[in-house]
N, C-alpha and C. Protein backbone atom coordinates (compact mmCIF):
# COMPACT_ATOMS: atom_id res chain seq x y z
N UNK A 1 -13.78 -14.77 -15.96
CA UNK A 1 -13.20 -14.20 -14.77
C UNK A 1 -13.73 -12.78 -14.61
N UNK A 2 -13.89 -12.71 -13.66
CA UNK A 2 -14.67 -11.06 -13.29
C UNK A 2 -13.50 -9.84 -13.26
N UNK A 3 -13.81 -8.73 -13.16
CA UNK A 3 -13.08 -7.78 -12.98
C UNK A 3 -12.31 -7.80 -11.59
N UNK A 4 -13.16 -7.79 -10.82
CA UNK A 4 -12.30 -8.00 -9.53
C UNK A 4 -11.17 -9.06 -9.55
N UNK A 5 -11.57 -10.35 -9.79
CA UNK A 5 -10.61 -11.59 -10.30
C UNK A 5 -9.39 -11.18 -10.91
N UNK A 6 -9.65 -10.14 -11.81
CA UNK A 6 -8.29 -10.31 -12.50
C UNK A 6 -7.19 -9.28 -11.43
N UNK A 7 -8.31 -7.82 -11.11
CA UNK A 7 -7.30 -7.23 -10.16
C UNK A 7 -6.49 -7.52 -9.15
N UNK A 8 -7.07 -8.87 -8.67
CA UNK A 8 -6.95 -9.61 -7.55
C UNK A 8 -5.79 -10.55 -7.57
N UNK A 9 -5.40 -11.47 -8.92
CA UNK A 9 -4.42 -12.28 -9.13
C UNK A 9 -3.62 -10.92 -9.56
N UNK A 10 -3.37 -9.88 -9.88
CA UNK A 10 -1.84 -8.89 -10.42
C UNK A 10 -1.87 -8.34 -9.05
N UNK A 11 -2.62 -8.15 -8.42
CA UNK A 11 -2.22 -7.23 -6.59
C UNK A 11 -1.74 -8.41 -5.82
N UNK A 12 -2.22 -10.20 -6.03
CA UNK A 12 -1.66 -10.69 -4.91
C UNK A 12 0.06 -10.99 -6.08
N UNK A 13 -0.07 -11.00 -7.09
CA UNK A 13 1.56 -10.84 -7.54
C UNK A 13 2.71 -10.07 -7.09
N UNK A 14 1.87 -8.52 -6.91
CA UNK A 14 3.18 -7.43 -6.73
C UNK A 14 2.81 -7.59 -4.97
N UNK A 15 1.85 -7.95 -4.15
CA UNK A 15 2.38 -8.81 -2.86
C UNK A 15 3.78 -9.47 -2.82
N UNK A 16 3.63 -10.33 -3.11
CA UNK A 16 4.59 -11.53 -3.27
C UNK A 16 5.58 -10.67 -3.89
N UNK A 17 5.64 -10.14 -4.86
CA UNK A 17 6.88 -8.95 -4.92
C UNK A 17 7.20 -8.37 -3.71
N UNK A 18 6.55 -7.33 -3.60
CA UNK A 18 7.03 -6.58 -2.18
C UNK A 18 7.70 -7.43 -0.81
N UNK A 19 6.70 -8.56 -0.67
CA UNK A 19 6.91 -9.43 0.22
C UNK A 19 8.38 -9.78 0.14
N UNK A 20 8.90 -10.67 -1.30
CA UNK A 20 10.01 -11.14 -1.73
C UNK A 20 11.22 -10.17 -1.42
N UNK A 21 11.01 -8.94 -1.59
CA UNK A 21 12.14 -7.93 -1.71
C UNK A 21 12.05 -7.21 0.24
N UNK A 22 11.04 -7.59 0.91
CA UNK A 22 11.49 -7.34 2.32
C UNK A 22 12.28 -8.42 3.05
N UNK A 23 11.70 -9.51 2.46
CA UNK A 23 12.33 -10.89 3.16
C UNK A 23 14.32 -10.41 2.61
N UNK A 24 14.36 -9.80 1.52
CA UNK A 24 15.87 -10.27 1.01
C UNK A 24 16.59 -8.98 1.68
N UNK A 25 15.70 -8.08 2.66
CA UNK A 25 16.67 -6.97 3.41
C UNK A 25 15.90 -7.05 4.88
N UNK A 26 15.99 -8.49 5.19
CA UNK A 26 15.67 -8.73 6.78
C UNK A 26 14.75 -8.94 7.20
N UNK A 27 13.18 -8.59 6.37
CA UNK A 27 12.56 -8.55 7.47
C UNK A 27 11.52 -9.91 7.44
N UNK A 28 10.91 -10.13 8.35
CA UNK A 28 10.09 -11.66 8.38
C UNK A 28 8.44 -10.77 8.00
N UNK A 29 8.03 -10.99 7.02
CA UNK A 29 6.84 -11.27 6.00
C UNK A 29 5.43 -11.92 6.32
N UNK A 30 4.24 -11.27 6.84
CA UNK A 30 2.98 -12.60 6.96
C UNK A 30 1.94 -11.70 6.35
N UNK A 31 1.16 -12.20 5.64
CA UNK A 31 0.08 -11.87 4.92
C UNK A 31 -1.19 -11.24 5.95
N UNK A 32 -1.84 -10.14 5.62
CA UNK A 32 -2.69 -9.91 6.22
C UNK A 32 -3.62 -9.13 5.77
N UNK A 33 -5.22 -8.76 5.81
CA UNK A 33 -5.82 -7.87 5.52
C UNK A 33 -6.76 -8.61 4.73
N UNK A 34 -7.95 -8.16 3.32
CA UNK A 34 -8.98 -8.71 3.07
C UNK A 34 -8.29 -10.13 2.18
N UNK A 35 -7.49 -10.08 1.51
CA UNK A 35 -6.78 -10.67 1.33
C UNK A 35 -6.65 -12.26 1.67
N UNK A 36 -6.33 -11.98 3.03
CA UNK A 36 -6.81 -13.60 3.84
C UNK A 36 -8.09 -14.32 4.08
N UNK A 37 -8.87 -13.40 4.20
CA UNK A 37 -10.29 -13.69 4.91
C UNK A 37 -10.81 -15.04 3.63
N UNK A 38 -11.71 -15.96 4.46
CA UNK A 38 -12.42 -16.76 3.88
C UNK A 38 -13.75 -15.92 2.28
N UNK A 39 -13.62 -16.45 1.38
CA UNK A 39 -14.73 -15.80 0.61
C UNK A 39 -15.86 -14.99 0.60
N UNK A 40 -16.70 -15.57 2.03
CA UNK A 40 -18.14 -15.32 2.31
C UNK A 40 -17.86 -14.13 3.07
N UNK A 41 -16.57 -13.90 3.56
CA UNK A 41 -16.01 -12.24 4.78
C UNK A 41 -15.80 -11.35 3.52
N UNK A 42 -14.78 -11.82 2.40
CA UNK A 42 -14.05 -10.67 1.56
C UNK A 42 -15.87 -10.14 0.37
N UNK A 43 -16.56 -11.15 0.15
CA UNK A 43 -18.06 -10.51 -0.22
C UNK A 43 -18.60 -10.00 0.36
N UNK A 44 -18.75 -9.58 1.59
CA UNK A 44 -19.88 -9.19 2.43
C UNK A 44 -18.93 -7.80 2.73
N UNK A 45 -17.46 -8.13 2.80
CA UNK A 45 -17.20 -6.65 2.74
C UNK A 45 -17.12 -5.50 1.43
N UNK A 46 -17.02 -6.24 0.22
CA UNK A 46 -16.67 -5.96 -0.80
C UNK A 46 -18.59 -4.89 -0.92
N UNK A 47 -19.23 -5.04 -0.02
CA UNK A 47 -20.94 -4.36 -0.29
C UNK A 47 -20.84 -3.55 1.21
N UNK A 48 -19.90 -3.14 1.62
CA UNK A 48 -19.73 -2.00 2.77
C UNK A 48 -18.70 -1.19 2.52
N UNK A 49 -19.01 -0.12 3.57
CA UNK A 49 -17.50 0.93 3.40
C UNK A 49 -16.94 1.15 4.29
N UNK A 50 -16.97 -0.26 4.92
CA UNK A 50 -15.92 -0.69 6.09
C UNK A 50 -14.64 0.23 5.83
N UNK A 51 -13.81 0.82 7.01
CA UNK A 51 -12.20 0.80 6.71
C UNK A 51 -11.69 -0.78 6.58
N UNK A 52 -12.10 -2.18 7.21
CA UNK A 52 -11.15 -3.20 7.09
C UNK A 52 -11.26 -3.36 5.80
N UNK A 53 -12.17 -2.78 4.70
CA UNK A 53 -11.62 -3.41 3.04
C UNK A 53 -10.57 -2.60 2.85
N UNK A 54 -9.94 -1.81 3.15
CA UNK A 54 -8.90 -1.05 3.14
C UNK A 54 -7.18 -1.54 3.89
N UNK A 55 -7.63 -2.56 4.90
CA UNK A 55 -6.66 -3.10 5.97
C UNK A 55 -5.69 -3.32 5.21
N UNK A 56 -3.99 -3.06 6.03
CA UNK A 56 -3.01 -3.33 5.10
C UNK A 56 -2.83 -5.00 4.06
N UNK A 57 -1.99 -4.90 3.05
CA UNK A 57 -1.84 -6.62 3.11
C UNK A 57 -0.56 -6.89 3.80
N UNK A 58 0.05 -6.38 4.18
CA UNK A 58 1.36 -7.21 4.93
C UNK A 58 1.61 -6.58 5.70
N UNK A 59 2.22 -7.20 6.78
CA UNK A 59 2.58 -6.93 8.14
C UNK A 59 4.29 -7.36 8.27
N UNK A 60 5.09 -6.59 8.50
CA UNK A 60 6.23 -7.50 7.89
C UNK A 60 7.48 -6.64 9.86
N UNK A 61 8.16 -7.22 10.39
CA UNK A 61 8.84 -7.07 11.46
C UNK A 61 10.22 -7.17 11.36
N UNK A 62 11.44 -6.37 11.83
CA UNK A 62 12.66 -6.75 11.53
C UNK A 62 13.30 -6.59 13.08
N UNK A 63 14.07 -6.81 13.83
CA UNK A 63 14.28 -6.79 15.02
C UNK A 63 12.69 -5.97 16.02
N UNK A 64 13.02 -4.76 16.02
CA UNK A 64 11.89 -4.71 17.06
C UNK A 64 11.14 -3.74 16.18
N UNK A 65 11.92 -3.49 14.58
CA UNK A 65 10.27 -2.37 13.76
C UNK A 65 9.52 -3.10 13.11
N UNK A 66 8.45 -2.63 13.56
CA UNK A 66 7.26 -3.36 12.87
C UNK A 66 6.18 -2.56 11.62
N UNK A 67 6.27 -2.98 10.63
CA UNK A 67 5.03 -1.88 9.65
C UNK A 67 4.46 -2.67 9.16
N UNK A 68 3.49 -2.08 8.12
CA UNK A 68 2.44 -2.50 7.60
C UNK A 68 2.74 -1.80 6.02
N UNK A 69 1.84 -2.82 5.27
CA UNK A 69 2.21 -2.84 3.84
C UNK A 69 1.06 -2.75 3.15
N UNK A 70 0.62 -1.42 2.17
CA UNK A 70 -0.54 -1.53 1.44
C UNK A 70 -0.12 -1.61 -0.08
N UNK A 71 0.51 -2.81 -0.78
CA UNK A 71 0.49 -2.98 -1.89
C UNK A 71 -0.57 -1.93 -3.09
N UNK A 72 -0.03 -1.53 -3.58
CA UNK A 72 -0.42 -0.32 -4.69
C UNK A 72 -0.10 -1.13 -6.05
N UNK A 73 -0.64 -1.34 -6.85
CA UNK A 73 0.50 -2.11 -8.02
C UNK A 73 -0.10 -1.28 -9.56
N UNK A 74 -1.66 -0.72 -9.68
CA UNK A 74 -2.00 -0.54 -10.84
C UNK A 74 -1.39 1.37 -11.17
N UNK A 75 -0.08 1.58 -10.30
CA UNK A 75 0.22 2.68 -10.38
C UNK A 75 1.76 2.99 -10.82
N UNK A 76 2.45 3.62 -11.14
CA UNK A 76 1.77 5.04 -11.44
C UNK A 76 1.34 4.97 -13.08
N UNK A 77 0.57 6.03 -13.20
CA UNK A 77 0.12 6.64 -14.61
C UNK A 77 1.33 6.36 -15.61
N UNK A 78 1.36 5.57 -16.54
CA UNK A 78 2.15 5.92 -17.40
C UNK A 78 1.87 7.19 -18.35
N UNK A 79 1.15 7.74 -18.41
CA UNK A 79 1.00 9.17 -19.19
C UNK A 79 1.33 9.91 -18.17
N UNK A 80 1.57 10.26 -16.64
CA UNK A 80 1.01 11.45 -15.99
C UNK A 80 2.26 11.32 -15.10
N UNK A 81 2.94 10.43 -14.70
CA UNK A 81 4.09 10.23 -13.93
C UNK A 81 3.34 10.91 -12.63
N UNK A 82 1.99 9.94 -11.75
CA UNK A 82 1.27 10.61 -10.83
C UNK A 82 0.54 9.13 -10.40
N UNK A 83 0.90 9.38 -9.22
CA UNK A 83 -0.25 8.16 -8.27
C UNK A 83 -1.42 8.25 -8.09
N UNK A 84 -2.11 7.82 -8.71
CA UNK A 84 -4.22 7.98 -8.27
C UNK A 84 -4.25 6.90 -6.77
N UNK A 85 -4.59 7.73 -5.72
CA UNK A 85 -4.79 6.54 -4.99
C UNK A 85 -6.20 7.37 -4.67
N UNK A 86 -7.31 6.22 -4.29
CA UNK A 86 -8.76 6.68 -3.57
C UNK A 86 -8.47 7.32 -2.54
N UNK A 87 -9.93 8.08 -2.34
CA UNK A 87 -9.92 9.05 -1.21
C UNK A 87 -10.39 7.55 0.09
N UNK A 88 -11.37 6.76 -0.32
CA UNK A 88 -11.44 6.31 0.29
C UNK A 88 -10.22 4.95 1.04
N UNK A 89 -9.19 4.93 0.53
CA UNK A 89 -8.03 4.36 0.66
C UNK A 89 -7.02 5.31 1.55
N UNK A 90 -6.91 6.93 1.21
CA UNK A 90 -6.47 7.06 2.02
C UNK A 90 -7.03 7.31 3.55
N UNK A 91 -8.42 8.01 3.66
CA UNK A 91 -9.41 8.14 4.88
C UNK A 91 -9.21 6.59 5.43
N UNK A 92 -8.87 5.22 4.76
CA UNK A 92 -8.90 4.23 6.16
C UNK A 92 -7.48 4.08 6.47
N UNK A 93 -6.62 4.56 5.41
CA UNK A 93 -5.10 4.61 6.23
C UNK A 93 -4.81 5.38 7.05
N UNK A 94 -5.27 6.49 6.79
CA UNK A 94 -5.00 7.62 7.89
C UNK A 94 -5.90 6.96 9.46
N UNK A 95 -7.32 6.49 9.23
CA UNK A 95 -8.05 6.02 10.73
C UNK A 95 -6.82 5.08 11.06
N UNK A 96 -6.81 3.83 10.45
CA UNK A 96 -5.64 2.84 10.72
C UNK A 96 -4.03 3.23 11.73
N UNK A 97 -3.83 4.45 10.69
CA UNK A 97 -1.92 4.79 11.11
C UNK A 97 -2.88 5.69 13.01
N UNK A 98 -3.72 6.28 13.30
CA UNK A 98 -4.24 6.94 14.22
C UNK A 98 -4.67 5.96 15.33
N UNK A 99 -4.95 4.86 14.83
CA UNK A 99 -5.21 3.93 16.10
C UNK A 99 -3.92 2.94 16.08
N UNK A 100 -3.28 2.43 15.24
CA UNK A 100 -2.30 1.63 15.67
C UNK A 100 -0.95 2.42 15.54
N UNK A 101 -0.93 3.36 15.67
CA UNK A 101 0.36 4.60 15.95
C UNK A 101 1.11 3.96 17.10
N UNK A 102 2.54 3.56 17.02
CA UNK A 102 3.57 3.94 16.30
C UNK A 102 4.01 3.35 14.85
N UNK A 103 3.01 2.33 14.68
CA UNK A 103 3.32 1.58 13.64
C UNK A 103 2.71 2.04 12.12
N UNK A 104 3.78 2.14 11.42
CA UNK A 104 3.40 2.68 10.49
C UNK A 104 3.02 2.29 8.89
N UNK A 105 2.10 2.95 8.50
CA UNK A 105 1.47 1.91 6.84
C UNK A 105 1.91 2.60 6.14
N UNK A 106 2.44 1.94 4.80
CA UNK A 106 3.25 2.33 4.23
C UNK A 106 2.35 1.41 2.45
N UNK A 107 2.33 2.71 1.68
CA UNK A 107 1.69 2.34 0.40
C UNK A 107 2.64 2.06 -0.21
N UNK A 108 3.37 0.76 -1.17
CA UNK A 108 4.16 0.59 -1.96
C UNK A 108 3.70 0.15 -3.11
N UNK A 109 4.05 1.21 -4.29
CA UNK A 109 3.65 0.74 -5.23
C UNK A 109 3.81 0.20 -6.31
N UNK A 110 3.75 0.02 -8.18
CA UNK A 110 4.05 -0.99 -8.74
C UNK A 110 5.61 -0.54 -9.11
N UNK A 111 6.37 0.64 -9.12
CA UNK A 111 7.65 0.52 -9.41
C UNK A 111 7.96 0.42 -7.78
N UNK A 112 7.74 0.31 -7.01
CA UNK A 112 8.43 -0.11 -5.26
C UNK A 112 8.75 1.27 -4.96
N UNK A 113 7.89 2.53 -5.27
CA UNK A 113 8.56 3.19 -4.17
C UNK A 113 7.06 3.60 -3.56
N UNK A 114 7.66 4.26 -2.86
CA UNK A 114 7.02 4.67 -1.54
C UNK A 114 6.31 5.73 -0.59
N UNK A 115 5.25 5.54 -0.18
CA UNK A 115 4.35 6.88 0.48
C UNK A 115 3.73 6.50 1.61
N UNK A 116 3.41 7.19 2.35
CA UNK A 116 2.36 6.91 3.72
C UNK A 116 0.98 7.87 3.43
N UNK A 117 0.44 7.31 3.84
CA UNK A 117 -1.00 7.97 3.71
C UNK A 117 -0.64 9.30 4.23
N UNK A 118 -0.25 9.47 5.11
CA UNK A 118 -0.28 11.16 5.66
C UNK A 118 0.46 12.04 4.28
N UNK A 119 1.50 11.61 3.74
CA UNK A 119 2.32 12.16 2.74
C UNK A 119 1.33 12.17 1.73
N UNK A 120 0.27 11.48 1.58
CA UNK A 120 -0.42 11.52 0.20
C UNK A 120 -1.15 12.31 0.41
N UNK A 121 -1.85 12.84 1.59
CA UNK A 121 -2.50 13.60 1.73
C UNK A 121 -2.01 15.20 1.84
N UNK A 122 -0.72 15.32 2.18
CA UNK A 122 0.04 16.52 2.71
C UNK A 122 0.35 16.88 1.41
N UNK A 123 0.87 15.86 0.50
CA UNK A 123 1.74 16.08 -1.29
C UNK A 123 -0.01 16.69 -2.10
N UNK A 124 -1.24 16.12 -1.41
CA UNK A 124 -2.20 16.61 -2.57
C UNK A 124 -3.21 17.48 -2.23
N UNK A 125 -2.98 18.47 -0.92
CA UNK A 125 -3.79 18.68 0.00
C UNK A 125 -4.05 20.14 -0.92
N UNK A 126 -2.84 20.91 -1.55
CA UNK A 126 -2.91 22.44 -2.29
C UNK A 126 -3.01 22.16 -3.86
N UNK A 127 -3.07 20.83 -4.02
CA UNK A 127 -3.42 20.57 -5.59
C UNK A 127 -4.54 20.52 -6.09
N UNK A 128 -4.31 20.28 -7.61
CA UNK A 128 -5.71 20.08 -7.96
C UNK A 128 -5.63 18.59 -8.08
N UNK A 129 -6.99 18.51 -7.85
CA UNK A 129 -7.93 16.95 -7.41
C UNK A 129 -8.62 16.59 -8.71
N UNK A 130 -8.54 15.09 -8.53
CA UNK A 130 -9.15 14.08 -9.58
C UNK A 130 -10.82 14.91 -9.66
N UNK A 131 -11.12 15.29 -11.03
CA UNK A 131 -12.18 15.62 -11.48
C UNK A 131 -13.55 15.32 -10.64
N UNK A 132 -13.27 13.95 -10.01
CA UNK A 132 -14.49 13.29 -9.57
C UNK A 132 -14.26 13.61 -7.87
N UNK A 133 -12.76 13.92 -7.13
CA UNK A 133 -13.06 14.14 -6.29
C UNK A 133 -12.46 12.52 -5.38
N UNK A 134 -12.89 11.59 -6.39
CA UNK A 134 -12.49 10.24 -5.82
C UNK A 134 -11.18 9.63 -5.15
N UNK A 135 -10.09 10.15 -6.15
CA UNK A 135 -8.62 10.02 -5.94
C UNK A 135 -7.76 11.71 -5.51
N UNK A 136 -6.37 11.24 -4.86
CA UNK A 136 -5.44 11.64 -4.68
C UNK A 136 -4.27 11.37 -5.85
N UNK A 137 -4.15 12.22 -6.47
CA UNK A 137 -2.82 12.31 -7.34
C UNK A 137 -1.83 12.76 -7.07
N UNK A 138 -0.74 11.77 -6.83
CA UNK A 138 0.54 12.72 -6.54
C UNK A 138 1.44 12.47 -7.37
N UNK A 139 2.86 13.26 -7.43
CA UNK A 139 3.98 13.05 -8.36
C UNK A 139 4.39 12.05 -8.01
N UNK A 140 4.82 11.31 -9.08
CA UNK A 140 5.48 10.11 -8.51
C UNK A 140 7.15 10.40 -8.30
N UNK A 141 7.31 11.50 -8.38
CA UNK A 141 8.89 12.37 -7.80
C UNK A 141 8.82 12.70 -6.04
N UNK A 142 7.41 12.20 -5.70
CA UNK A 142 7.55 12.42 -4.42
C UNK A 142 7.67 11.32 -3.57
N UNK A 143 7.61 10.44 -3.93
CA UNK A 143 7.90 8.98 -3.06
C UNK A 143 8.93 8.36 -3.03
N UNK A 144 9.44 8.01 -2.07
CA UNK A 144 10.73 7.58 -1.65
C UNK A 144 11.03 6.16 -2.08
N UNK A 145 12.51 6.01 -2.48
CA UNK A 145 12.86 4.35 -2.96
C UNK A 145 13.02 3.24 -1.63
N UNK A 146 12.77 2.09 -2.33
CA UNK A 146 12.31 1.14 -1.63
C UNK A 146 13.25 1.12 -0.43
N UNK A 147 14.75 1.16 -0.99
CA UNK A 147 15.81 0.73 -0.27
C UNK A 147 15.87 2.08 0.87
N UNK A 148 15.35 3.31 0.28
CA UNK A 148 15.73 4.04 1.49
C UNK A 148 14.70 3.76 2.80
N UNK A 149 13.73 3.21 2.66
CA UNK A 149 12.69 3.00 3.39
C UNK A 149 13.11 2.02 4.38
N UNK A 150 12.97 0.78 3.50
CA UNK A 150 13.55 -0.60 4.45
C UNK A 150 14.46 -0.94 4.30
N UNK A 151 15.84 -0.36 3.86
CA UNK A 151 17.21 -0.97 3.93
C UNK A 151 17.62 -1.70 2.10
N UNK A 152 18.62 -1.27 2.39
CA UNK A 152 19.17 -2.77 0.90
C UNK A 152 19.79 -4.12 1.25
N UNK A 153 19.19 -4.61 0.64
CA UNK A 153 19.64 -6.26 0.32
C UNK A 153 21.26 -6.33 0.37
N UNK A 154 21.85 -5.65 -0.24
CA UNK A 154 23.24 -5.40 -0.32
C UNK A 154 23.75 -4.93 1.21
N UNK A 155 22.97 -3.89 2.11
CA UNK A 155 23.65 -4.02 3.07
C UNK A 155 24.03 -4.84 3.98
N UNK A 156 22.79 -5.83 3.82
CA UNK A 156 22.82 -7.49 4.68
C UNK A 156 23.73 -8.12 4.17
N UNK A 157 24.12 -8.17 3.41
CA UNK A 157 24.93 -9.33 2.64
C UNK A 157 26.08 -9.09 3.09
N UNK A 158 26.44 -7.82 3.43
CA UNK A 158 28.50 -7.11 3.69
C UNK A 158 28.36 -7.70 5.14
């Protein structure tokens, strides 16, 4: 199994996580982004620096709000209590949230909480930067819990 392979079966897992835990506070769930595409699309992008290799994976709607979901899962640092996300991850969220504005993308990551590309950029904009320049590091004290974002499960239920 290749490297990509393996990243690929633990990101479409904490999908199906995230997915699982919007469906149980309302909202209706559909898969989207490289994710879906037939093989011969997700290779041919996987050798560009398209923004769509970046496209959210879920698209998820609850009465009339609608967002978008960029599953994060190989985070945070267990030594550093800090999110590495790519520069080039956030440059296609930010193009993305700028053309489909009002709707908003939302990075969730492997403990479920929560950031938007603009926040990752605003939380790392006076910091110091990944050595290489590549990633955004932020505290993971700065991202918001799941439930304050999209609601709790518990409130549906009362």
């Amino acid at each position: 199994m290749t490297q990509w392979q393996d990243r690929k079966i633990v990101g479409d897992l904490h999908e199906h996580r995230v997915a699982t835990a919007l469906r149980a506070r309302g909202w209706t769930v559909h898969p989207c982004g490289q994710g879906t595409y037939p093989h011969a699309v997700r290779d041919a992008l996987r050798r560009t620096r398209s923004a769509l290799r970046q496209f959210p994976d879920l698209i998820a709607a609850r009465g009339s709000d609608i967002v978008t979901i960029d599953a994060k899962d190989h985070m945070p640092s267990a030594t550093t209590n800090r999110y590495a996300i790519s520069t080039a991850t956030i440059n296609a969220g930010l193009q993305f949230t700028a053309v489909h504005a009002p709707t908003p993308l939302y990075y969730v990551f492997g403990n479920l909480k929560v950031l938007t590309p603009a926040e990752v950029l605003h939380y790392t904009d006076h910091a110091l930067r990944h050595p290489s320049g590549a990633y955004h590091l932020v505290s993971t004290h700065r991202a918001h819990f799941f439930d304050d974002v999209f609601g709790t499960a518990a409130a549906l239920a009362a």
